[in-house]
Protein backbone atom coordinates (compact mmCIF):
# COMPACT_ATOMS: atom_id res chain seq x y z
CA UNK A 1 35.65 -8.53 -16.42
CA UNK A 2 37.61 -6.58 -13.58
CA UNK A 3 37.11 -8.28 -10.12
CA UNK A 4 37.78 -6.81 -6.70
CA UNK A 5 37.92 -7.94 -2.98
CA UNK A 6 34.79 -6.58 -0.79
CA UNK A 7 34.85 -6.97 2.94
CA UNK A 8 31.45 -7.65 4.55
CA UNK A 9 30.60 -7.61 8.26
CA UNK A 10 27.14 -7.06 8.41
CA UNK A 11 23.70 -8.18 6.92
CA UNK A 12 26.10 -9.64 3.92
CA UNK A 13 27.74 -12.63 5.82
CA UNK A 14 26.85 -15.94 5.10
CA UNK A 15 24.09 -16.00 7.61
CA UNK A 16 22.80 -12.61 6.80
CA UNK A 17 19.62 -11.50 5.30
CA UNK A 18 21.34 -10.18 2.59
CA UNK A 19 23.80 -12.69 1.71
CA UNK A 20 21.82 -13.57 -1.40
CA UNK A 21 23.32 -10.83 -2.74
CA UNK A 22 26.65 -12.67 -2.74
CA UNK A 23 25.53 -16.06 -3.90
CA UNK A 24 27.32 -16.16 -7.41
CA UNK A 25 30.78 -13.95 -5.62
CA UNK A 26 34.05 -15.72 -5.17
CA UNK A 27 33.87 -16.87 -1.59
CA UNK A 28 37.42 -16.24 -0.27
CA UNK A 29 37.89 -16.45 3.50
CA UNK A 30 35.38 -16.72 6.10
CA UNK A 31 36.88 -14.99 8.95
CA UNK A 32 38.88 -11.80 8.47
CA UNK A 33 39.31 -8.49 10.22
CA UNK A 34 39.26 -5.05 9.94
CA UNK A 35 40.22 -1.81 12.09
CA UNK A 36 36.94 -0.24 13.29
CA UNK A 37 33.72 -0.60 15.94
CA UNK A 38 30.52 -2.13 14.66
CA UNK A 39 27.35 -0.41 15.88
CA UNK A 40 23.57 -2.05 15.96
CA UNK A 41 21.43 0.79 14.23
CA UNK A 42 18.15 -0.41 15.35
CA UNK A 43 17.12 -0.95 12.10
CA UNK A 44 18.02 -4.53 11.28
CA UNK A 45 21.66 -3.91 9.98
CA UNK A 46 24.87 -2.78 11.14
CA UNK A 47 26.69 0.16 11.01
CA UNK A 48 30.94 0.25 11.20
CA UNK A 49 32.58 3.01 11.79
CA UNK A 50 36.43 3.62 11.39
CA UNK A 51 38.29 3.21 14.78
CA UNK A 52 42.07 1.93 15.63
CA UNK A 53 42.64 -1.47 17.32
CA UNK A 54 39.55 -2.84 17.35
CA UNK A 55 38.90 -5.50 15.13
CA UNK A 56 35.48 -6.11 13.12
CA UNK A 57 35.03 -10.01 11.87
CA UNK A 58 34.03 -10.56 8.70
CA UNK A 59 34.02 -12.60 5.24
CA UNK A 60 36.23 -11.74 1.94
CA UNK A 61 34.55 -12.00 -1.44
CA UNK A 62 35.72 -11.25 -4.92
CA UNK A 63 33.22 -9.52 -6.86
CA UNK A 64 32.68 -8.66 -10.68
CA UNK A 65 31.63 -5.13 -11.76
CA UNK A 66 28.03 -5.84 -12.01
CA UNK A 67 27.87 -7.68 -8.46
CA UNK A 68 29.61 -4.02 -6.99
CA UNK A 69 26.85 -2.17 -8.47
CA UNK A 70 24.53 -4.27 -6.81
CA UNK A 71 26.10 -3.67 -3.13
CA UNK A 72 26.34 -0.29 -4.05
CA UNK A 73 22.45 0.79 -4.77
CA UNK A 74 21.74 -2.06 -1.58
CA UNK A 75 24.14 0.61 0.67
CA UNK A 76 23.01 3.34 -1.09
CA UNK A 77 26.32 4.84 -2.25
CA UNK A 78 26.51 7.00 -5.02
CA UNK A 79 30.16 7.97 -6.10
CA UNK A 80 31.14 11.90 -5.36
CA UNK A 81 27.72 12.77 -3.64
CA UNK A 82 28.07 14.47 -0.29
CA UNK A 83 25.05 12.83 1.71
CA UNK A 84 25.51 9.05 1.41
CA UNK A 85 24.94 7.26 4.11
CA UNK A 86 27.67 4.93 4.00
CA UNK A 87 31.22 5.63 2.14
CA UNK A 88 33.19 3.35 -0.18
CA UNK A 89 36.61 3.22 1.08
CA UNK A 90 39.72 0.79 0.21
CA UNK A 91 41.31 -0.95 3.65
CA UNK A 92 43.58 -3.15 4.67
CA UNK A 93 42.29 -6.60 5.99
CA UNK A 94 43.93 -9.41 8.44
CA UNK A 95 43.46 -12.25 6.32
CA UNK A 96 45.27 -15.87 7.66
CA UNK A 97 47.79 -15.19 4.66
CA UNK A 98 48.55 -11.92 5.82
CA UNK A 99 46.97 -8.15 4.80
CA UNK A 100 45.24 -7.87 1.78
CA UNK A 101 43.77 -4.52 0.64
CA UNK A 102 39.67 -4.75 -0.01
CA UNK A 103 36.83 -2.59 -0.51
CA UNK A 104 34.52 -1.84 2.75
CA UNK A 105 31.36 0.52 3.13
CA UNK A 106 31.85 2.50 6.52
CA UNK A 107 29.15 4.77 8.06
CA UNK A 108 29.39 8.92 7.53
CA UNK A 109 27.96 9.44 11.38
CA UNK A 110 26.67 7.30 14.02
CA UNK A 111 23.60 8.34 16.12
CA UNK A 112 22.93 8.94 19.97
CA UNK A 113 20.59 5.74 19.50
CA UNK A 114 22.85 3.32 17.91
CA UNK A 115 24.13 0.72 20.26
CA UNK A 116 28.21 -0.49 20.11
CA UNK A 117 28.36 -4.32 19.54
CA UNK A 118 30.62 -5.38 21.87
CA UNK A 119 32.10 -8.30 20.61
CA UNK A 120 33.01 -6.45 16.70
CA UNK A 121 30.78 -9.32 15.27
CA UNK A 122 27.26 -8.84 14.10
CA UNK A 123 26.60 -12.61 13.41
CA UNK A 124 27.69 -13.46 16.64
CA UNK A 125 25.56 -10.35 18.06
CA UNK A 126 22.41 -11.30 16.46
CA UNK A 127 22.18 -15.08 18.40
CA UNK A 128 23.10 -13.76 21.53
């Protein structure tokens, strides 16, 4: 069964609502980075969008086939259609053994609504 790294900033961390989806993943490292701003959508998750030097914390997991499927329908991304809300993309990530190449969901568009997270960390963001 093929594995592959996923980044996850968002409702997918440890302490998110989601994490549940990660329970049976490979739990690699707990605090990692990648290039982009994180944005509070107002509707209970986050939203990153690609942007140099600015650094997004998050946790590395390595996932099986069947667990990518599953973060796929929970993101809604469908491979090669042109409306999906966020996209699958392949990054680089600043791990403490260096830069390791993982997959990350990005947003298409952010809204006049959504509000930038200052500090790149939506954990840290929600017990403010």
């Amino acid at each position: 069964m093929k594995k592959q790294l996923v980044f996850v900033y968002g409702t997918l961390r440890k302490e998110g609502s989601n994490a549940h989806y990660l329970q049976n993943a490979t739990y690699i490292e707990h605090r990692c980075y990648a290039e982009g701003q994180l944005y509070d959508t107002g509707c209970g998750y986050p939203a990153l969008v690609l942007e140099k030097n600015k650094w997004v914390t998050g946790e590395l997991y390595e996932v099986t086939t069947e667990e990518l499927k599953r973060l796929d329908e929970l993101e809604d991304f469908v491979e090669n259609r042109a409306d999906n809300l966020y996209d699958r993309i392949v990054v680089k990530i600043k791990t403490s053994v260096g830069d390791i190449e993982a997959i990350m969901y990005v947003m298409n568009a952010i809204t006049n609504d959504f509000i930038s997270i200052e500090d790149n960390d939506w954990i840290k963001y929600l017990h403010r």
